[in-house]
Every structure is written in C-alpha cells, then in structure tokens.
N, C-alpha and C. Protein backbone atom coordinates (compact mmCIF):
# COMPACT_ATOMS: atom_id res chain seq x y z
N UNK A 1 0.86 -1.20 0.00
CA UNK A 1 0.00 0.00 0.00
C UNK A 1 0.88 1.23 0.00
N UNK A 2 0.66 2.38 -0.79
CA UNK A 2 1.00 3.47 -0.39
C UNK A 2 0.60 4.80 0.55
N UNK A 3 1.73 4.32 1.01
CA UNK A 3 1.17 5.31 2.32
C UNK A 3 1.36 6.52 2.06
N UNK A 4 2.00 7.30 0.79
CA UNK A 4 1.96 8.46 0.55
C UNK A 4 0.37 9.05 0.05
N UNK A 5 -0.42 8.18 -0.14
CA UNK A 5 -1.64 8.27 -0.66
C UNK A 5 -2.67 8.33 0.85
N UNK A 6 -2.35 7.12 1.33
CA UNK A 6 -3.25 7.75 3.26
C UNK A 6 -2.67 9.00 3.66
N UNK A 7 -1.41 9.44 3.66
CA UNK A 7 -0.93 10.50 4.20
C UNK A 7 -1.40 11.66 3.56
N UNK A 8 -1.93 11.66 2.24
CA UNK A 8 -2.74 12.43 1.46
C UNK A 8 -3.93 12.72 1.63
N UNK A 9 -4.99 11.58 2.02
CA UNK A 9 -6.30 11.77 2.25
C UNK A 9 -6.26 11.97 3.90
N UNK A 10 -5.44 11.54 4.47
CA UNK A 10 -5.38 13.00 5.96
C UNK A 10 -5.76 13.94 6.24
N UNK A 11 -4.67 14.19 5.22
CA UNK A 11 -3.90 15.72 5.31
C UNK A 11 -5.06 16.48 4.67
N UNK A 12 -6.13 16.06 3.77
CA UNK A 12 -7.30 16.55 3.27
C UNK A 12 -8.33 16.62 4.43
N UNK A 13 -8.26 15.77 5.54
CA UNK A 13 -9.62 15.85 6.51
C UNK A 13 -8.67 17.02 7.66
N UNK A 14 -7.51 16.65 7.86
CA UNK A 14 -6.99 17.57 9.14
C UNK A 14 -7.67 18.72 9.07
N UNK A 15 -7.52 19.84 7.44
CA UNK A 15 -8.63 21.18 8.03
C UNK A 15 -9.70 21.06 9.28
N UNK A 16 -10.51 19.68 9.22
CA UNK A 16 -11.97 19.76 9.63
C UNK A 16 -11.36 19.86 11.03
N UNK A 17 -10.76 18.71 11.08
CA UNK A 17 -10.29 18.48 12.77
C UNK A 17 -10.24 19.87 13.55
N UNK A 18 -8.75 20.95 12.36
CA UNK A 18 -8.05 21.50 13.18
C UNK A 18 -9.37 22.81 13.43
N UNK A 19 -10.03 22.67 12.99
CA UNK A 19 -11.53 23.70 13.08
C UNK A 19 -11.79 23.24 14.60
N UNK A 20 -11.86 22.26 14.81
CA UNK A 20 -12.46 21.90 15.91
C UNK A 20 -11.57 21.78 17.07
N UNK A 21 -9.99 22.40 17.09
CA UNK A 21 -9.07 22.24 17.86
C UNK A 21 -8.65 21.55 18.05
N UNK A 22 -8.46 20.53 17.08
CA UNK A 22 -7.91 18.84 16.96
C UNK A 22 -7.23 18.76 16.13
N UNK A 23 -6.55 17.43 16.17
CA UNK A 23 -5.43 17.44 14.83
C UNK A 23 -5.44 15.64 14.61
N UNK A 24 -5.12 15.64 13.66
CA UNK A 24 -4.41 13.81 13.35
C UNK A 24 -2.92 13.79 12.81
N UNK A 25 -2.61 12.64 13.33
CA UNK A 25 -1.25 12.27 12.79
C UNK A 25 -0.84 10.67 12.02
N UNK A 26 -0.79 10.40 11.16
CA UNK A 26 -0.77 9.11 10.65
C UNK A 26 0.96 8.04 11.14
N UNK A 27 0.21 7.50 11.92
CA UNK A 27 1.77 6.73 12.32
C UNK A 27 2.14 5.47 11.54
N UNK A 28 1.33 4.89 10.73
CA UNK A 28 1.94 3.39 10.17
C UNK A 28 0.25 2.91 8.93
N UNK A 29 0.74 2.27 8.79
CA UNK A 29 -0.35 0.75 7.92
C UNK A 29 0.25 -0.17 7.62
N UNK A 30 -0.28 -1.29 8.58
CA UNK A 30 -0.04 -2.68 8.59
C UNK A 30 -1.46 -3.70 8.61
N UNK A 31 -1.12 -4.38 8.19
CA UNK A 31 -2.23 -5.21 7.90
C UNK A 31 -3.51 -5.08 7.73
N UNK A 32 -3.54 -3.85 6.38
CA UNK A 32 -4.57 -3.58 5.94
C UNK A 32 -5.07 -2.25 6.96
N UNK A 33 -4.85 -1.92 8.24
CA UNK A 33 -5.22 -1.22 9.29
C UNK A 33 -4.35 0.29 9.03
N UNK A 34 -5.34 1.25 9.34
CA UNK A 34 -3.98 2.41 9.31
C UNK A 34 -4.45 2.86 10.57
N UNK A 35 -3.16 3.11 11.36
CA UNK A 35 -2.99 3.30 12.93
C UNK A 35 -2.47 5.24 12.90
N UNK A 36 -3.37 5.71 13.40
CA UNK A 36 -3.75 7.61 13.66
C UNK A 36 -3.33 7.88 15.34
N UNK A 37 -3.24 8.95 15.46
CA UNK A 37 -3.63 9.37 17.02
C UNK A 37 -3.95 10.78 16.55
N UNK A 38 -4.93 10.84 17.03
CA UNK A 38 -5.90 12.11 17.28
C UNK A 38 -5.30 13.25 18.72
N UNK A 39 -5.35 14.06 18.04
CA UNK A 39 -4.70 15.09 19.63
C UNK A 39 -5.31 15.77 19.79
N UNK A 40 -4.83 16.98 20.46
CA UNK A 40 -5.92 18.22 20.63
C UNK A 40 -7.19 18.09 21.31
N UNK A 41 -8.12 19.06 20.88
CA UNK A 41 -9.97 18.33 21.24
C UNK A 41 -10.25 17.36 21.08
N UNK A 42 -9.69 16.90 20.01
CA UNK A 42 -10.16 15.28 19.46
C UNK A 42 -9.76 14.16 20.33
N UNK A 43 -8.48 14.54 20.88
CA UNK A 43 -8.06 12.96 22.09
C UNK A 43 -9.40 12.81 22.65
N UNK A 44 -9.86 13.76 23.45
CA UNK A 44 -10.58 13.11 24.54
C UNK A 44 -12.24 13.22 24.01
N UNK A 45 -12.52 13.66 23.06
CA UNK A 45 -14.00 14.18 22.35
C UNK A 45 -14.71 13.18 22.85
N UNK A 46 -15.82 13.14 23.46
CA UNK A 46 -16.39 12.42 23.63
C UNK A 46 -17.16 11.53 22.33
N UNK A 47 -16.94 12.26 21.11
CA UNK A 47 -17.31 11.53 19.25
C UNK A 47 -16.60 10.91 18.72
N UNK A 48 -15.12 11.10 19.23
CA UNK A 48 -13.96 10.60 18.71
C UNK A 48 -13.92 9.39 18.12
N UNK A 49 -14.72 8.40 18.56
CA UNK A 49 -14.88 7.09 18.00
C UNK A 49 -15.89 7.61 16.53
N UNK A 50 -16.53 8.20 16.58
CA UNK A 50 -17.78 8.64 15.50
C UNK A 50 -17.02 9.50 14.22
N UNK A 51 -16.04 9.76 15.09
CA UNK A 51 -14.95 10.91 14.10
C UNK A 51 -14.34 10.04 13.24
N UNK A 52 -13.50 8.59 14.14
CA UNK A 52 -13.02 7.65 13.33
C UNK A 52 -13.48 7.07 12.29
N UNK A 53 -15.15 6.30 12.95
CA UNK A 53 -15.72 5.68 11.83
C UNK A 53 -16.14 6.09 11.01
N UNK A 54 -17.04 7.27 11.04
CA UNK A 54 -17.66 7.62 10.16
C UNK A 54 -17.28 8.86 9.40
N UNK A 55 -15.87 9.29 9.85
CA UNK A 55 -15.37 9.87 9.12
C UNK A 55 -14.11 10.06 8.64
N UNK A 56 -12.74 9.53 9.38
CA UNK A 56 -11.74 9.11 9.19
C UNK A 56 -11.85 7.46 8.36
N UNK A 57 -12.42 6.56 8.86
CA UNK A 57 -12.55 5.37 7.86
C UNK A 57 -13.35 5.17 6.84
N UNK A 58 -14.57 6.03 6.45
CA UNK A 58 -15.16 6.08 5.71
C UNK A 58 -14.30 6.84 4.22
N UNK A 59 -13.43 7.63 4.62
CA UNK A 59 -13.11 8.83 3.60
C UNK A 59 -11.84 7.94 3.00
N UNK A 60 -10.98 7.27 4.00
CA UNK A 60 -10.14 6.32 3.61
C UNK A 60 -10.68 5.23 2.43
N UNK A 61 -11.54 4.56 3.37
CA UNK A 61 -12.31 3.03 2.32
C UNK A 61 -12.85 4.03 1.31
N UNK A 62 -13.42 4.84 0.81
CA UNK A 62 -13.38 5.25 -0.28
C UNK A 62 -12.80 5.35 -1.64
N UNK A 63 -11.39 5.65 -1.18
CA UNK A 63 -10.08 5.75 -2.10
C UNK A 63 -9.50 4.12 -1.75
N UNK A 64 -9.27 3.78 -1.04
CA UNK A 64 -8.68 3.15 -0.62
C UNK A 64 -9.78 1.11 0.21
N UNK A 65 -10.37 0.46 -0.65
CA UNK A 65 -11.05 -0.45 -0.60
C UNK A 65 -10.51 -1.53 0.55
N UNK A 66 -9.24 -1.70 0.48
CA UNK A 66 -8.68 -2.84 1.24
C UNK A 66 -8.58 -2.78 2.72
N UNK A 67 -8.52 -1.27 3.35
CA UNK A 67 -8.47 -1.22 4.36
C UNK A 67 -10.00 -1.60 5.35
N UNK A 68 -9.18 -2.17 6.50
CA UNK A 68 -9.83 -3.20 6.92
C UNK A 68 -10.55 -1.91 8.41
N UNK A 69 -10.25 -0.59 9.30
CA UNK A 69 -9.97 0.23 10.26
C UNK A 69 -9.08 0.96 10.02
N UNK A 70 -9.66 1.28 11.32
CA UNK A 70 -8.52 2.89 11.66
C UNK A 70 -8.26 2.50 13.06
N UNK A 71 -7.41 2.69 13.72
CA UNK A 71 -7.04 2.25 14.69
C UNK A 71 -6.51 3.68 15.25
N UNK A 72 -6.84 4.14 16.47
CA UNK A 72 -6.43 5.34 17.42
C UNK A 72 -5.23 4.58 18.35
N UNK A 73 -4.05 5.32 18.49
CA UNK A 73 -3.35 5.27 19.46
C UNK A 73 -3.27 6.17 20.05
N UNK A 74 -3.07 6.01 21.40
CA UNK A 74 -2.73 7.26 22.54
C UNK A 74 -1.59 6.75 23.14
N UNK A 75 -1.19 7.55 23.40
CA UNK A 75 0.11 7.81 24.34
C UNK A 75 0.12 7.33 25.92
C-alpha cells in the first residue's frame, strides 16, 4: 500500500479536525489497518470514535477499498 496516498487523504480531513481544535497524525499501515492518534480536542472528544468511523474510515475506504480500520493510538 501506499502510504503516501493515506498521508494524502489526511492531510485533506486535518482542516476539519483542526476547526475543531484537533489534529491527526498518521503513524503506520499494517495489515490492511492504518494506525492515527488524534490530539488536541479530538483525544478526549467524547465523538472521537464517530470521528473515526464515520469519518476518518469512511473517507479512507473510499479511495482506498482494502483497508480493513482505523485504529487510534494514545500515548
């Protein structure tokens, strides 16, 4: 997979985030999974899961069919 292409469709949603005082950062894709951590407002948002699915993995599987999640890491 190219990850210059997830790192692309990111970097296209981060505006929304950083509206909302949040940010993403793309750390890896492995096995089909691409692994994010959300900072800012967004760590602790109480939607944050809603942010993922339905809008961080949705915008991905779009372009991108094979991926299986999005996976949040925290620190």
């Amino acid at each position: 997979m190219n990850e210059e292409k997830i790192i692309k469709i990111i970097n296209s949603i981060r505006p929304y985030l950083l509206m909302e005082n949040g940010d993403i950062e793309f750390l890896k894709y492995e096995n089909n999974y691409v692994y994010i951590k959300l900072s800012g407002a967004c760590q602790n948002c109480a939607y944050n899961d809603m942010t993922i699915n339905q809008g961080i993995y949705e915008t991905l599987k779009k372009e991108i069919p094979e991926i299986k999640g999005v996976i949040n890491l925290q620190n």
